[in-house]
PDB file of N, CA and C in Angstrom:
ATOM      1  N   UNK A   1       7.498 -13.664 -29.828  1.00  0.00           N
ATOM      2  CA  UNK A   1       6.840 -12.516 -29.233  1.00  0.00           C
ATOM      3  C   UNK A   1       6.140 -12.888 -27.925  1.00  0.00           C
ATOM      4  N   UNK A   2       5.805 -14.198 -27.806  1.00  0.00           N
ATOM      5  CA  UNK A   2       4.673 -14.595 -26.772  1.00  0.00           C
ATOM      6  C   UNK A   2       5.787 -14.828 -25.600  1.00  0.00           C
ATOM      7  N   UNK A   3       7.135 -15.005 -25.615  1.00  0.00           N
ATOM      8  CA  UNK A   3       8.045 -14.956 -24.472  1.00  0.00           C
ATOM      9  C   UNK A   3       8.184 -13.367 -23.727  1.00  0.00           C
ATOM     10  N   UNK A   4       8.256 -13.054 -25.121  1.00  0.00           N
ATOM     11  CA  UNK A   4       8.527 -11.950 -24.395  1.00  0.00           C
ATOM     12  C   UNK A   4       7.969 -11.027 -23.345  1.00  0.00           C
ATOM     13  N   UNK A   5       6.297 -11.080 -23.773  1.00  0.00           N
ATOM     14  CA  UNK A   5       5.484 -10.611 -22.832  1.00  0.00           C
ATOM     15  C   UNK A   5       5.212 -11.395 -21.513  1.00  0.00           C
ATOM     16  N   UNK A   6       5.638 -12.489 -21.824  1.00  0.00           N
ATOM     17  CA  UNK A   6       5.539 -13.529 -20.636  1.00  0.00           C
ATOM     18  C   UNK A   6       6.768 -12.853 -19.384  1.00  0.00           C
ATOM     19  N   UNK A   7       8.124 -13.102 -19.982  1.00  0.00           N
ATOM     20  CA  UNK A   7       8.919 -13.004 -19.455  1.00  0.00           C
ATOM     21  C   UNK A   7       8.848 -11.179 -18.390  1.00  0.00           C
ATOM     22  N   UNK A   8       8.596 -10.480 -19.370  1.00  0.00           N
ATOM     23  CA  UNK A   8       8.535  -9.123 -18.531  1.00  0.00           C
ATOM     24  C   UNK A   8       7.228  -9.445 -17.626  1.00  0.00           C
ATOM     25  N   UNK A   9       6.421  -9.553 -17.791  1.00  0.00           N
ATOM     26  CA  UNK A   9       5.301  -9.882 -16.808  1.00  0.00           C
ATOM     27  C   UNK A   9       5.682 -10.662 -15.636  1.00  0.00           C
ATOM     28  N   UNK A  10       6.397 -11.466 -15.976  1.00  0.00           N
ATOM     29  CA  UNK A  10       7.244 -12.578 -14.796  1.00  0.00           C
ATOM     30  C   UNK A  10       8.148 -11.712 -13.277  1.00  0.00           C
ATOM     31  N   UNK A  11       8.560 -10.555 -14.292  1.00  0.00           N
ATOM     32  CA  UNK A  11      10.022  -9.818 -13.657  1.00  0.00           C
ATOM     33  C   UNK A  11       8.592  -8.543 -12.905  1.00  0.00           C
ATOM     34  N   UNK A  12       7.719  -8.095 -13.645  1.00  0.00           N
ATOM     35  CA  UNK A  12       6.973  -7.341 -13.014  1.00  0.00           C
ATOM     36  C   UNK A  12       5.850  -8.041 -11.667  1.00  0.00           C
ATOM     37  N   UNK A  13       5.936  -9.158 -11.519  1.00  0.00           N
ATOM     38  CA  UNK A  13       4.854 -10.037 -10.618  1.00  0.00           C
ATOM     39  C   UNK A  13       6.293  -9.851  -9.406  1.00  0.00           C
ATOM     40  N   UNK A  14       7.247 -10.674  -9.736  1.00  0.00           N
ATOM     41  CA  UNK A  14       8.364 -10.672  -8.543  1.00  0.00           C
ATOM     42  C   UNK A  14       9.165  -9.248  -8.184  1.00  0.00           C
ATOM     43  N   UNK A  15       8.731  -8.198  -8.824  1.00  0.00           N
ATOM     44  CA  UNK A  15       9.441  -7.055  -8.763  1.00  0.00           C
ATOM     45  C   UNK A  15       8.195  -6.440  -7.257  1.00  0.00           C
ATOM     46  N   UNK A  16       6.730  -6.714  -7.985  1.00  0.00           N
ATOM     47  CA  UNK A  16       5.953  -6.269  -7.262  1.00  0.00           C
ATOM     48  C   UNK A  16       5.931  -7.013  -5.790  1.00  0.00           C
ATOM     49  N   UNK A  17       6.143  -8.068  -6.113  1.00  0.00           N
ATOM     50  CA  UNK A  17       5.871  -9.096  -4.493  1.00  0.00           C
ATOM     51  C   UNK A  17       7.153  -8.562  -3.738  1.00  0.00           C
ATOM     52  N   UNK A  18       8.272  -8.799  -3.982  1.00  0.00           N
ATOM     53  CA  UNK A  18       9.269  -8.205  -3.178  1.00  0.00           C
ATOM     54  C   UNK A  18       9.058  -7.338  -2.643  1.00  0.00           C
ATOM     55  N   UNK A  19       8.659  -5.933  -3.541  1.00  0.00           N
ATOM     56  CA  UNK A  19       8.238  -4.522  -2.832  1.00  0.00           C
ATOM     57  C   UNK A  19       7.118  -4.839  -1.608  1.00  0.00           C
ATOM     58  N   UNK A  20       6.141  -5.746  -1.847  1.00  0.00           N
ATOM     59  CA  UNK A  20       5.132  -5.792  -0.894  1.00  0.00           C
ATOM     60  C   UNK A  20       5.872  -6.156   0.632  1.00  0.00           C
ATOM     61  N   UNK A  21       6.639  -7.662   0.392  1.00  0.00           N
ATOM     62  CA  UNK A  21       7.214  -7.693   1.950  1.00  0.00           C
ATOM     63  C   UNK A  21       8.229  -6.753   2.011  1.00  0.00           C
ATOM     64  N   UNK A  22       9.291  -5.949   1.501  1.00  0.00           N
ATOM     65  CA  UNK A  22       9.814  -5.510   2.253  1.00  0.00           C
ATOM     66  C   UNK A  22       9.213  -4.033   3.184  1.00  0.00           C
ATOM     67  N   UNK A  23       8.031  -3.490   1.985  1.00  0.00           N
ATOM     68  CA  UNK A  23       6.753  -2.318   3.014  1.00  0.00           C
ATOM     69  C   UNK A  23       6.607  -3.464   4.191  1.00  0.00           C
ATOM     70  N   UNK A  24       5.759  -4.482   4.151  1.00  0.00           N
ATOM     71  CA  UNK A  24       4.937  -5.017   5.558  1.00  0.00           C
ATOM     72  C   UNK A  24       6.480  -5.213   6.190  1.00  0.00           C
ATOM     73  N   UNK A  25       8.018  -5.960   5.926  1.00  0.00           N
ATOM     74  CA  UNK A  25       8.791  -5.877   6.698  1.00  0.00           C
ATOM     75  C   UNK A  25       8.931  -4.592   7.578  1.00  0.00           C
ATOM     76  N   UNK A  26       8.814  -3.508   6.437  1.00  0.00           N
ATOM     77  CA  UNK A  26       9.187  -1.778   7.201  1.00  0.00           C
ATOM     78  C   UNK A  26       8.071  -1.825   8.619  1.00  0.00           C
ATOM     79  N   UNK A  27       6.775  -2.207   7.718  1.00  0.00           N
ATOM     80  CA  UNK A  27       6.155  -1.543   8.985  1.00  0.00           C
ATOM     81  C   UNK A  27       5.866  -2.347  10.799  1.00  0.00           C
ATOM     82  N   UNK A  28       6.351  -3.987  10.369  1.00  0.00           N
ATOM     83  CA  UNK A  28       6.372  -4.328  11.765  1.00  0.00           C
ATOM     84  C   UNK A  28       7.482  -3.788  12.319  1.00  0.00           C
ATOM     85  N   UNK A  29       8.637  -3.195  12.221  1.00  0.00           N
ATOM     86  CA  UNK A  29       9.869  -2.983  12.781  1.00  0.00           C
ATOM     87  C   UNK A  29       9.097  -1.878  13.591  1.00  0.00           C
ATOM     88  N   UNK A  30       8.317  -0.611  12.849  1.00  0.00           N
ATOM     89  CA  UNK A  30       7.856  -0.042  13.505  1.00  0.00           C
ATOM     90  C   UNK A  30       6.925  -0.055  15.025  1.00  0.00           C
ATOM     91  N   UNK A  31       7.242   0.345  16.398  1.00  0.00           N
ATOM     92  CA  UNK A  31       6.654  -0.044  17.422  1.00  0.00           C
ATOM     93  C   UNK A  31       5.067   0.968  17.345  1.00  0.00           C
ATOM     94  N   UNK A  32       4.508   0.880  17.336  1.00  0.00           N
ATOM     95  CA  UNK A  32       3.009   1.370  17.447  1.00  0.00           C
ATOM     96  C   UNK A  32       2.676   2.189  19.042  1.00  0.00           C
ATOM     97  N   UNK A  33       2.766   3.314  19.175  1.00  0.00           N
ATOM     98  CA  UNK A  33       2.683   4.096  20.279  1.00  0.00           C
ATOM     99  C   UNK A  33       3.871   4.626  21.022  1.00  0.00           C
ATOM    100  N   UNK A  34       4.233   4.573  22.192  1.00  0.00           N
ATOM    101  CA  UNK A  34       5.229   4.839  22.647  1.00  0.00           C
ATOM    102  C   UNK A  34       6.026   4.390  22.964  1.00  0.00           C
ATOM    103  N   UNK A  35       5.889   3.179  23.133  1.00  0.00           N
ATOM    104  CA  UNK A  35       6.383   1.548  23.444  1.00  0.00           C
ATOM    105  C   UNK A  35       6.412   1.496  24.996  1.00  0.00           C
ATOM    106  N   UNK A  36       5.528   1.913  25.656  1.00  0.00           N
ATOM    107  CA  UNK A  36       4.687   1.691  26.883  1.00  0.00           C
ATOM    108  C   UNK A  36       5.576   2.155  28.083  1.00  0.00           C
ATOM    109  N   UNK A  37       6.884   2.856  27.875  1.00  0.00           N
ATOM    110  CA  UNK A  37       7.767   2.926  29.296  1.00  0.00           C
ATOM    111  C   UNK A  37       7.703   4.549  29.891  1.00  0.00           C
ATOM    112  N   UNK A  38       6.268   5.275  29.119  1.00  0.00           N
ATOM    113  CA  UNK A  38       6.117   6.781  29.640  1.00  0.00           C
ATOM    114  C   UNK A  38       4.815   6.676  31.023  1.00  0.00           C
ATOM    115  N   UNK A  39       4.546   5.816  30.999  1.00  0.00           N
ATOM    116  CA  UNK A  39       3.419   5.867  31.999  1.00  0.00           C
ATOM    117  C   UNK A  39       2.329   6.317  30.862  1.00  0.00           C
ATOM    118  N   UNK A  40       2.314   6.582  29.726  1.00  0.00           N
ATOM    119  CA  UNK A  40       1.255   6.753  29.447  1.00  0.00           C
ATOM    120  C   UNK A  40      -0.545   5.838  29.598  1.00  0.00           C
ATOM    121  N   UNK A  41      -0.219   4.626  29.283  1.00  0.00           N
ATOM    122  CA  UNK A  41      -1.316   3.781  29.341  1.00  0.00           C
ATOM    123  C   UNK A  41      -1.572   3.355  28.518  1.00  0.00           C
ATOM    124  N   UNK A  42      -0.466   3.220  27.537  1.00  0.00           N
ATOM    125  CA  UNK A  42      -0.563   2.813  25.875  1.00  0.00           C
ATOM    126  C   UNK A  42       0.008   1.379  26.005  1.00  0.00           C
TER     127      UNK A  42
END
């Protein structure tokens, strides 16, 4: 019994970390403003 809870806990720690970088991957791709070629001043 004591594997077992181990083991799903294992798959839920690396299920969760994956999800984390591939969000922070999503959001550097994203450029933040306009990406500076409107004259705005951003």
């Amino acid at each position: 019994m004591n594997q077992d809870w181990q083991s799903i806990a294992a798959i839920a720690v690396v299920l969760v970390t994956a999800v984390l970088f591939i969000a922070r991957s999503a959001k550097r791709r994203k450029k933040p403003g306009c990406g500076g070629s409107c004259g705005c001043g951003k």
